[in-house]
PDB file of N, CA and C in Angstrom:
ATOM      1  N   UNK A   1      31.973  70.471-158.271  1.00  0.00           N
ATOM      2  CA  UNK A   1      32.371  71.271-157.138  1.00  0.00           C
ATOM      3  C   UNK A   1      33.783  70.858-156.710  1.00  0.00           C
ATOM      4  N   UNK A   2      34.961  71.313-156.323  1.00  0.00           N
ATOM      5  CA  UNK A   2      35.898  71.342-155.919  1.00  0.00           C
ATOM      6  C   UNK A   2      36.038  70.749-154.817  1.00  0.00           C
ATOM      7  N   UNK A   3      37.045  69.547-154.537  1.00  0.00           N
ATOM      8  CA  UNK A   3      37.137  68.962-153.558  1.00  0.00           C
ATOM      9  C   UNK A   3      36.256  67.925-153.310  1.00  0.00           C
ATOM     10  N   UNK A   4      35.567  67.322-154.282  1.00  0.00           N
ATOM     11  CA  UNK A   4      34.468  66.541-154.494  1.00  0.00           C
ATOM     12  C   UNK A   4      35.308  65.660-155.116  1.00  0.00           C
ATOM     13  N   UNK A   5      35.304  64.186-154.571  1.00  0.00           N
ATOM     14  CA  UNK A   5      35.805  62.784-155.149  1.00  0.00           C
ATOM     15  C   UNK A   5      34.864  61.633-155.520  1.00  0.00           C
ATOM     16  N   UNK A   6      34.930  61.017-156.321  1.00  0.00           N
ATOM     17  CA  UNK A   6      34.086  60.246-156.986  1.00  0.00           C
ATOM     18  C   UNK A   6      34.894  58.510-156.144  1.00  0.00           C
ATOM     19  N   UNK A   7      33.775  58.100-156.799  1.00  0.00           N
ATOM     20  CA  UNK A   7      34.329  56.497-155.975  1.00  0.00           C
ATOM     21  C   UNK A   7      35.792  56.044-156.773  1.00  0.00           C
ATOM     22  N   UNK A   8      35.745  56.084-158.307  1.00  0.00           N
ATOM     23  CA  UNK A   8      36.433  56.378-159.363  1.00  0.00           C
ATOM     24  C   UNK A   8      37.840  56.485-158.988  1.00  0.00           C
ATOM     25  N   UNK A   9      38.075  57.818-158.268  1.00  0.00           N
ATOM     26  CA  UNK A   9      38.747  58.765-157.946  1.00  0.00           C
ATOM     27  C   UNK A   9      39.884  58.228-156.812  1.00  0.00           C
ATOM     28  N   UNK A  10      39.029  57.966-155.941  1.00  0.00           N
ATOM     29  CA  UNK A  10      39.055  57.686-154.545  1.00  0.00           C
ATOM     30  C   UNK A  10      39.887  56.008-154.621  1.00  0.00           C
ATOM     31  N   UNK A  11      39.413  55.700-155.563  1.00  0.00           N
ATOM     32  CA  UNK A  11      39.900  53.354-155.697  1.00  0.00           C
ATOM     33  C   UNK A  11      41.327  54.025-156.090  1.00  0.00           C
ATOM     34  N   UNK A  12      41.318  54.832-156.953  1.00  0.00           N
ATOM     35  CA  UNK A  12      42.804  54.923-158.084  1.00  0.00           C
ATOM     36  C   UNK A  12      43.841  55.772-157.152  1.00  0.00           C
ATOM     37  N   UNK A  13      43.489  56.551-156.236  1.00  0.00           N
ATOM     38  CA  UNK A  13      44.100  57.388-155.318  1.00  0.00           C
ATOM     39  C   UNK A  13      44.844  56.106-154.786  1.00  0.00           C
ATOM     40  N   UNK A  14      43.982  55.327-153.878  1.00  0.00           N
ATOM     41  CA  UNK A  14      44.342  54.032-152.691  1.00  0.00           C
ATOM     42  C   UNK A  14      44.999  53.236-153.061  1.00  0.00           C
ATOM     43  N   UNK A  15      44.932  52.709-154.655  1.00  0.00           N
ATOM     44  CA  UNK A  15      45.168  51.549-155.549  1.00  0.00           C
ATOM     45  C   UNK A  15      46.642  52.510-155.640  1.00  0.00           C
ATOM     46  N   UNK A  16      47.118  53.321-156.097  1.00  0.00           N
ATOM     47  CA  UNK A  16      48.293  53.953-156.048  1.00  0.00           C
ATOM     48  C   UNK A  16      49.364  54.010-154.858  1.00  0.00           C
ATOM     49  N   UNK A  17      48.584  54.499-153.760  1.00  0.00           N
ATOM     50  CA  UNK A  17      49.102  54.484-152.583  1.00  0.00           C
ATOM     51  C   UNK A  17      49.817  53.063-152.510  1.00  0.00           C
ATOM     52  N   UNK A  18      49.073  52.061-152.722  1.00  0.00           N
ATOM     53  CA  UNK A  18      49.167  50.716-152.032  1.00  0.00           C
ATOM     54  C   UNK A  18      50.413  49.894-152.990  1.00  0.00           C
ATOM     55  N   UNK A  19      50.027  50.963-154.194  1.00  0.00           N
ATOM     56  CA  UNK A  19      51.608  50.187-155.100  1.00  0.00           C
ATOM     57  C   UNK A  19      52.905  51.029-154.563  1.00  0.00           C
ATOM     58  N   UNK A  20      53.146  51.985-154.496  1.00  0.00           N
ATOM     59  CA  UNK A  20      54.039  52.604-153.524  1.00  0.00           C
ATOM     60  C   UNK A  20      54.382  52.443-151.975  1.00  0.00           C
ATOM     61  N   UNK A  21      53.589  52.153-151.426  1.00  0.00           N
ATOM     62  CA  UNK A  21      53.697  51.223-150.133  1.00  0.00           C
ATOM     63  C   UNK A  21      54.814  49.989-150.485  1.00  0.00           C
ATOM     64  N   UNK A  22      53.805  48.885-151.435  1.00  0.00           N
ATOM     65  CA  UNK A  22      54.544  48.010-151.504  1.00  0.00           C
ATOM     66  C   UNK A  22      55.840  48.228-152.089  1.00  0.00           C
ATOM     67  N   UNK A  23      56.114  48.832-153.477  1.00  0.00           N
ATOM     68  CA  UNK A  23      57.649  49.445-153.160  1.00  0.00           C
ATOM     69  C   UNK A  23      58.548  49.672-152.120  1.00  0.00           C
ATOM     70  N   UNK A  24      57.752  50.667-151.455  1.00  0.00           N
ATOM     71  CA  UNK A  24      58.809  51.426-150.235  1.00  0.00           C
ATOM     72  C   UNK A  24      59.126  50.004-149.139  1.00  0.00           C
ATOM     73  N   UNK A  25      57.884  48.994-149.330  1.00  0.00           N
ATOM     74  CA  UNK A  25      58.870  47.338-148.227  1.00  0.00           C
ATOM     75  C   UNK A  25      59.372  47.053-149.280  1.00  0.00           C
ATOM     76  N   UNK A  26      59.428  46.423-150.390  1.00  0.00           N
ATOM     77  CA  UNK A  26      60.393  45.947-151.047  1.00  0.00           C
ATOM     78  C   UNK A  26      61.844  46.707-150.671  1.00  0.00           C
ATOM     79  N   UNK A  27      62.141  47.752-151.117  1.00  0.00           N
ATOM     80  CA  UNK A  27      63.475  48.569-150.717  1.00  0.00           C
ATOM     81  C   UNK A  27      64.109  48.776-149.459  1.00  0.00           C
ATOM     82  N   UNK A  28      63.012  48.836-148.457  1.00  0.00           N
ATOM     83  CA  UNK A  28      63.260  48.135-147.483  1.00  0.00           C
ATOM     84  C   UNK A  28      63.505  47.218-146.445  1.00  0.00           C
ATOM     85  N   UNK A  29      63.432  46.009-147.617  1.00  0.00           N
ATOM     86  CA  UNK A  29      63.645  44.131-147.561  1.00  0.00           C
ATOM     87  C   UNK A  29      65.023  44.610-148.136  1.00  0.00           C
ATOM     88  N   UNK A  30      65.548  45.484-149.532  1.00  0.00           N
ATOM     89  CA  UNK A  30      66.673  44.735-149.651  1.00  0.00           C
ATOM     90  C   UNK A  30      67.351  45.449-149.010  1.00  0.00           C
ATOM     91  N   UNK A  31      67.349  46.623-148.075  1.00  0.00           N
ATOM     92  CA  UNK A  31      68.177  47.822-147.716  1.00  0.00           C
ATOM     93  C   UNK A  31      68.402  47.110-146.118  1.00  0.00           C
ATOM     94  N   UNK A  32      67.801  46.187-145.636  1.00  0.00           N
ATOM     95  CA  UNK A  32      67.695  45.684-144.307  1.00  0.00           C
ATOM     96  C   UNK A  32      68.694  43.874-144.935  1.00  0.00           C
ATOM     97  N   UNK A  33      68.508  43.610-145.843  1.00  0.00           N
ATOM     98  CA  UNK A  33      69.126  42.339-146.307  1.00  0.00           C
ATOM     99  C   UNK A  33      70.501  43.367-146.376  1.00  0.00           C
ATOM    100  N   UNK A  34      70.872  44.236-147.001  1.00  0.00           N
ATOM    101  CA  UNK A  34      72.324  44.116-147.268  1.00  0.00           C
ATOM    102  C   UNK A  34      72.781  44.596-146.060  1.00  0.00           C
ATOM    103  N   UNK A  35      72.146  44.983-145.151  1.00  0.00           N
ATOM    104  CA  UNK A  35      72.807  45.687-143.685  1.00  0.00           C
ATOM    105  C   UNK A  35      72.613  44.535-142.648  1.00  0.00           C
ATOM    106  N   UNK A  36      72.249  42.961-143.216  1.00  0.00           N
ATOM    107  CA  UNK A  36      72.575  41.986-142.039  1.00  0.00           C
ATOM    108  C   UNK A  36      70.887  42.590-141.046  1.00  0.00           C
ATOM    109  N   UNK A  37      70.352  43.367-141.257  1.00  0.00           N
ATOM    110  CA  UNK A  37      69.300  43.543-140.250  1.00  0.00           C
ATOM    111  C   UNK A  37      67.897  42.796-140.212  1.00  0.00           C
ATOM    112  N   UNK A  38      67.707  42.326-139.855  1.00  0.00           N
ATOM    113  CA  UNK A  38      66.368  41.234-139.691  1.00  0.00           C
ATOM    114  C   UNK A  38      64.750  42.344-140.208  1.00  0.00           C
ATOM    115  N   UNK A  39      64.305  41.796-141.664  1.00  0.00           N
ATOM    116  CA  UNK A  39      63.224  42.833-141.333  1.00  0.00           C
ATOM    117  C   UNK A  39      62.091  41.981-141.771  1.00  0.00           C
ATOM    118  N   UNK A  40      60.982  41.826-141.269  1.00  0.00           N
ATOM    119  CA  UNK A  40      59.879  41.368-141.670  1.00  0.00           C
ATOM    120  C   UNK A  40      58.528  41.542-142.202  1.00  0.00           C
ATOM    121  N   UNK A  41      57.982  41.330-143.362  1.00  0.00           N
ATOM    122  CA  UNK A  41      56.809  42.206-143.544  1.00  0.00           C
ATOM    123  C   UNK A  41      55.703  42.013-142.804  1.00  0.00           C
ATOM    124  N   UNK A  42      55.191  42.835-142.444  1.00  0.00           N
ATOM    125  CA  UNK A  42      53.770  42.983-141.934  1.00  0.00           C
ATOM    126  C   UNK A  42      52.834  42.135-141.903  1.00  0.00           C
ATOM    127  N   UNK A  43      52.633  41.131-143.546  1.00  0.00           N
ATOM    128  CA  UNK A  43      52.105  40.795-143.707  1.00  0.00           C
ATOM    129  C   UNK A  43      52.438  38.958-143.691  1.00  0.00           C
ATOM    130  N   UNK A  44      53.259  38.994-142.977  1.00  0.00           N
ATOM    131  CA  UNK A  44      54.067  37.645-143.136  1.00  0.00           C
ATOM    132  C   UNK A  44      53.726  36.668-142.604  1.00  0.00           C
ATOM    133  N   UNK A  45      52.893  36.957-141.428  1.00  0.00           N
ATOM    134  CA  UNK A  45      52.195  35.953-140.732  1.00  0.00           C
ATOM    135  C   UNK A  45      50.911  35.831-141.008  1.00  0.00           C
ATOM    136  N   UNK A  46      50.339  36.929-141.661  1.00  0.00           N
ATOM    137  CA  UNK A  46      48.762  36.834-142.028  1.00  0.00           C
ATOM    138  C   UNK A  46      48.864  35.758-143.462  1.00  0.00           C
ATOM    139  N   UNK A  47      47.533  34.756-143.549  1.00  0.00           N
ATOM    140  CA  UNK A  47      47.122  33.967-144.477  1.00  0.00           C
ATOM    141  C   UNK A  47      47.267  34.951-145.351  1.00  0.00           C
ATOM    142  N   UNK A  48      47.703  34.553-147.010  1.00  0.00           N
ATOM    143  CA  UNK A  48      47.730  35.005-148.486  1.00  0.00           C
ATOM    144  C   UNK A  48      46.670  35.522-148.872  1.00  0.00           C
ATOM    145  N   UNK A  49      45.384  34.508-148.643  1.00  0.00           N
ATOM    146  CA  UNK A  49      43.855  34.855-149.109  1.00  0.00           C
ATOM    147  C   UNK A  49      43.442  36.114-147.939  1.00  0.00           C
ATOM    148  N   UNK A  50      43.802  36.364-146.809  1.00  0.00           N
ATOM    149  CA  UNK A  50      43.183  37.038-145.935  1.00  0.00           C
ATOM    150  C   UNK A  50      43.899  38.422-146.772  1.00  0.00           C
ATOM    151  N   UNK A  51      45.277  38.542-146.612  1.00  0.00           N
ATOM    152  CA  UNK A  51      45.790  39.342-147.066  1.00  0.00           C
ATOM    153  C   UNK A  51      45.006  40.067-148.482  1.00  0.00           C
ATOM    154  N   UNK A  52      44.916  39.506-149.349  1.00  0.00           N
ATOM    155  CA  UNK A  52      44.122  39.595-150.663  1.00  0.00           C
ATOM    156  C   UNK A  52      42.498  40.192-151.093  1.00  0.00           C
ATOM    157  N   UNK A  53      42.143  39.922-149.596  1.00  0.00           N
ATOM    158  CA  UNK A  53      40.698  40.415-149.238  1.00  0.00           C
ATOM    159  C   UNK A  53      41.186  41.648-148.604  1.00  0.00           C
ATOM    160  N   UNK A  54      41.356  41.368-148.126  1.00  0.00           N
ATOM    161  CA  UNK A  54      41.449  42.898-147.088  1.00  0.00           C
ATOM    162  C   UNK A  54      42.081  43.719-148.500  1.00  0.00           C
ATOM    163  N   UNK A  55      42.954  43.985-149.230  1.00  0.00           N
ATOM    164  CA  UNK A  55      43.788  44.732-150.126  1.00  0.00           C
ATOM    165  C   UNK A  55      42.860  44.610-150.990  1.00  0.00           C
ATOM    166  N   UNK A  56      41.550  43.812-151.472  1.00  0.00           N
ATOM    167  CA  UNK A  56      40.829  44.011-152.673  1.00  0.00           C
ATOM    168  C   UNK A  56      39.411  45.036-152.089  1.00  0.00           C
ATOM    169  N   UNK A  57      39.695  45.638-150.618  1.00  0.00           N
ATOM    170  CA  UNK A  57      38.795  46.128-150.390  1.00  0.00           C
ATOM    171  C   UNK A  57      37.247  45.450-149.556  1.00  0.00           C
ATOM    172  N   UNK A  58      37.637  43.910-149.344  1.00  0.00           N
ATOM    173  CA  UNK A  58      36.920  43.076-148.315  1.00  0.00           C
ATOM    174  C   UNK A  58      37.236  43.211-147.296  1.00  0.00           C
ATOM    175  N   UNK A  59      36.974  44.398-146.215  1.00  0.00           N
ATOM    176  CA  UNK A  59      36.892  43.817-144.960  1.00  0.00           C
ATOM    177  C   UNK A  59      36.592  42.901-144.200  1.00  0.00           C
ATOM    178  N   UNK A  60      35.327  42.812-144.415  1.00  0.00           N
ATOM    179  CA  UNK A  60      34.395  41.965-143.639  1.00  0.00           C
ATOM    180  C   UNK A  60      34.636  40.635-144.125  1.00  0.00           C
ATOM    181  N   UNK A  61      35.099  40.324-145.267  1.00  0.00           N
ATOM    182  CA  UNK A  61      35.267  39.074-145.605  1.00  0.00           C
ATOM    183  C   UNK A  61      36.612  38.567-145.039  1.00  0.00           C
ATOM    184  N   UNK A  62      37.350  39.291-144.821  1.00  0.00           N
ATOM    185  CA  UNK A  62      38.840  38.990-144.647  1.00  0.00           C
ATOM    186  C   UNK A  62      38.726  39.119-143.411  1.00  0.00           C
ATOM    187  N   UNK A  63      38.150  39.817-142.411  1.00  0.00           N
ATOM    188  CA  UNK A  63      38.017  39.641-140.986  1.00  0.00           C
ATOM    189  C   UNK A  63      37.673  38.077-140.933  1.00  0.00           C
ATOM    190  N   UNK A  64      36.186  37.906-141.476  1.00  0.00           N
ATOM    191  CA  UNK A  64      35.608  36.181-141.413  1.00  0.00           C
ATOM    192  C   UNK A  64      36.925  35.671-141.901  1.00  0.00           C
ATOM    193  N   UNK A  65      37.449  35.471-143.163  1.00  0.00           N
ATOM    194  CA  UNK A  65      38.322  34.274-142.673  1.00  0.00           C
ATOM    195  C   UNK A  65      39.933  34.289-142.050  1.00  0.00           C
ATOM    196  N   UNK A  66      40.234  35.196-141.862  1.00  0.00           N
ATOM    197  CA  UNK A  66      41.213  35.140-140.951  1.00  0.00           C
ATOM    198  C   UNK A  66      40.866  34.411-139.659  1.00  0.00           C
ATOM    199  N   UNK A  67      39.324  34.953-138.935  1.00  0.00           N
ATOM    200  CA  UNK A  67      39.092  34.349-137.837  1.00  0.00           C
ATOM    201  C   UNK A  67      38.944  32.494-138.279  1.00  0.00           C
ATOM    202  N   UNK A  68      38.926  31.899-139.092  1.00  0.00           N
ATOM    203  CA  UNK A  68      38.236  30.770-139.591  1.00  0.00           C
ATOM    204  C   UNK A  68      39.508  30.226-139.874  1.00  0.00           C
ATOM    205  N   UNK A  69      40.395  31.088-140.209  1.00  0.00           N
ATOM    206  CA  UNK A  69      41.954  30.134-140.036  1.00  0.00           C
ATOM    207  C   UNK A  69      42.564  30.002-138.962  1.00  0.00           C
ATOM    208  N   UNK A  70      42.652  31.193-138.427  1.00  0.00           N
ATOM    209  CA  UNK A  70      42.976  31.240-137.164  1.00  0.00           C
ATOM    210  C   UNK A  70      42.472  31.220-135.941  1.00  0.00           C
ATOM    211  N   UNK A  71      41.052  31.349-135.763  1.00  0.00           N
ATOM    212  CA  UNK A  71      40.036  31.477-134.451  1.00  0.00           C
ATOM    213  C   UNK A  71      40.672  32.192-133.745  1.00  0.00           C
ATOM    214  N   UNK A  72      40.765  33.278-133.987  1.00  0.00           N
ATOM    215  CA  UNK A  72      41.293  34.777-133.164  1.00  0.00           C
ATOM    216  C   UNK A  72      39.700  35.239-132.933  1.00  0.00           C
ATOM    217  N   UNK A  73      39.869  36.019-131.946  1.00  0.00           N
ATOM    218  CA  UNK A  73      38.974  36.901-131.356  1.00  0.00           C
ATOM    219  C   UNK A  73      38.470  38.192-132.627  1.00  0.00           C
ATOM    220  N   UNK A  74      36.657  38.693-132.980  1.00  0.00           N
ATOM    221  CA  UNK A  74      36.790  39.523-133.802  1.00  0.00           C
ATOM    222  C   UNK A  74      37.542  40.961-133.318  1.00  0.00           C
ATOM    223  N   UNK A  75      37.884  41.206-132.376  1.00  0.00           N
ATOM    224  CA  UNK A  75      38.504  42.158-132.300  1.00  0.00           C
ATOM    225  C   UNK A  75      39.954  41.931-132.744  1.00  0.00           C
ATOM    226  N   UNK A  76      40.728  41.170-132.145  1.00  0.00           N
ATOM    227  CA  UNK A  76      42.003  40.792-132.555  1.00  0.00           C
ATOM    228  C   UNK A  76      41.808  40.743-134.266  1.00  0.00           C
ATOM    229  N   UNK A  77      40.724  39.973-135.403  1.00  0.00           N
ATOM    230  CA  UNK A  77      40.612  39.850-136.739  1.00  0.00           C
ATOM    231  C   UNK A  77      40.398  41.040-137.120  1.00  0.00           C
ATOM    232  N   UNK A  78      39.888  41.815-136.336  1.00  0.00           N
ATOM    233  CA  UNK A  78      39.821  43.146-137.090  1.00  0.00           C
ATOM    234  C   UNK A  78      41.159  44.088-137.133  1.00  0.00           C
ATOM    235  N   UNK A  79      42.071  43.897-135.696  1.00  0.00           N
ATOM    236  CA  UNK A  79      43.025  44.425-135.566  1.00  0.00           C
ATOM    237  C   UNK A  79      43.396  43.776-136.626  1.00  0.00           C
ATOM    238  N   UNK A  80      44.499  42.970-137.115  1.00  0.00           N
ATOM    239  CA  UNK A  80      44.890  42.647-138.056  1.00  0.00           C
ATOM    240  C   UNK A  80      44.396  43.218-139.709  1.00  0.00           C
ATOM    241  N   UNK A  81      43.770  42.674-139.936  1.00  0.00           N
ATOM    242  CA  UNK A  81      42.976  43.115-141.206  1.00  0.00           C
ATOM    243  C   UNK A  81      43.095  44.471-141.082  1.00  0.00           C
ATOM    244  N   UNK A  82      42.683  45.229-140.414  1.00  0.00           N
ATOM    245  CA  UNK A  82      42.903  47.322-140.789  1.00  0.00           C
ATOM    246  C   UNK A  82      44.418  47.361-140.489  1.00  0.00           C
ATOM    247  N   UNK A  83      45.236  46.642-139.693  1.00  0.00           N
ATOM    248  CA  UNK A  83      46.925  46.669-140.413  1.00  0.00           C
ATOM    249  C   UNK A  83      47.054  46.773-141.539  1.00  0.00           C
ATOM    250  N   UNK A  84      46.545  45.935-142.421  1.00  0.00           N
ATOM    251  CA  UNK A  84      47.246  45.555-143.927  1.00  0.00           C
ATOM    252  C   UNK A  84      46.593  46.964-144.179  1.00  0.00           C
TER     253      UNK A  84
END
């Protein structure tokens, strides 16, 4: 049926998105480096492993340990984590 997405479908759509994302900050790290302008990624203050969960599709895991590195509030861990 038309307009019908498979899980398949749906990972490779996001998994795409998310490599073009990261492009578009890269170019915009060096387009802010050669203009002297201060730019920071998003993800710069969040832990590596938190980061990595959340982007492999762990929410819930990456909420838990963000809070476990940081003892943030789960609302505040969740804010974070649905950033990335």
């Amino acid at each position: 049926m038309p307009g019908e997405y498979s899980q398949a479908t749906l990972a490779a759509h996001f998994e795409e998105t998310n490599r073009r994302l990261a492009a578009i900050e890269e170019q915009l790290a060096l387009v802010s480096e050669k203009l002297g302008l201060p730019y920071t990624t998003p993800t710069a203050a969040v832990p590596p492993d938190v980061v990595e969960l959340a982007r492999a599709g762990k929410q819930l895991e990456a909420i838990k340990r963000y809070r476990e590195l940081t003892g943030a509030s789960m609302d505040d861990a969740r804010s974070v984590v649905v950033g990335l």
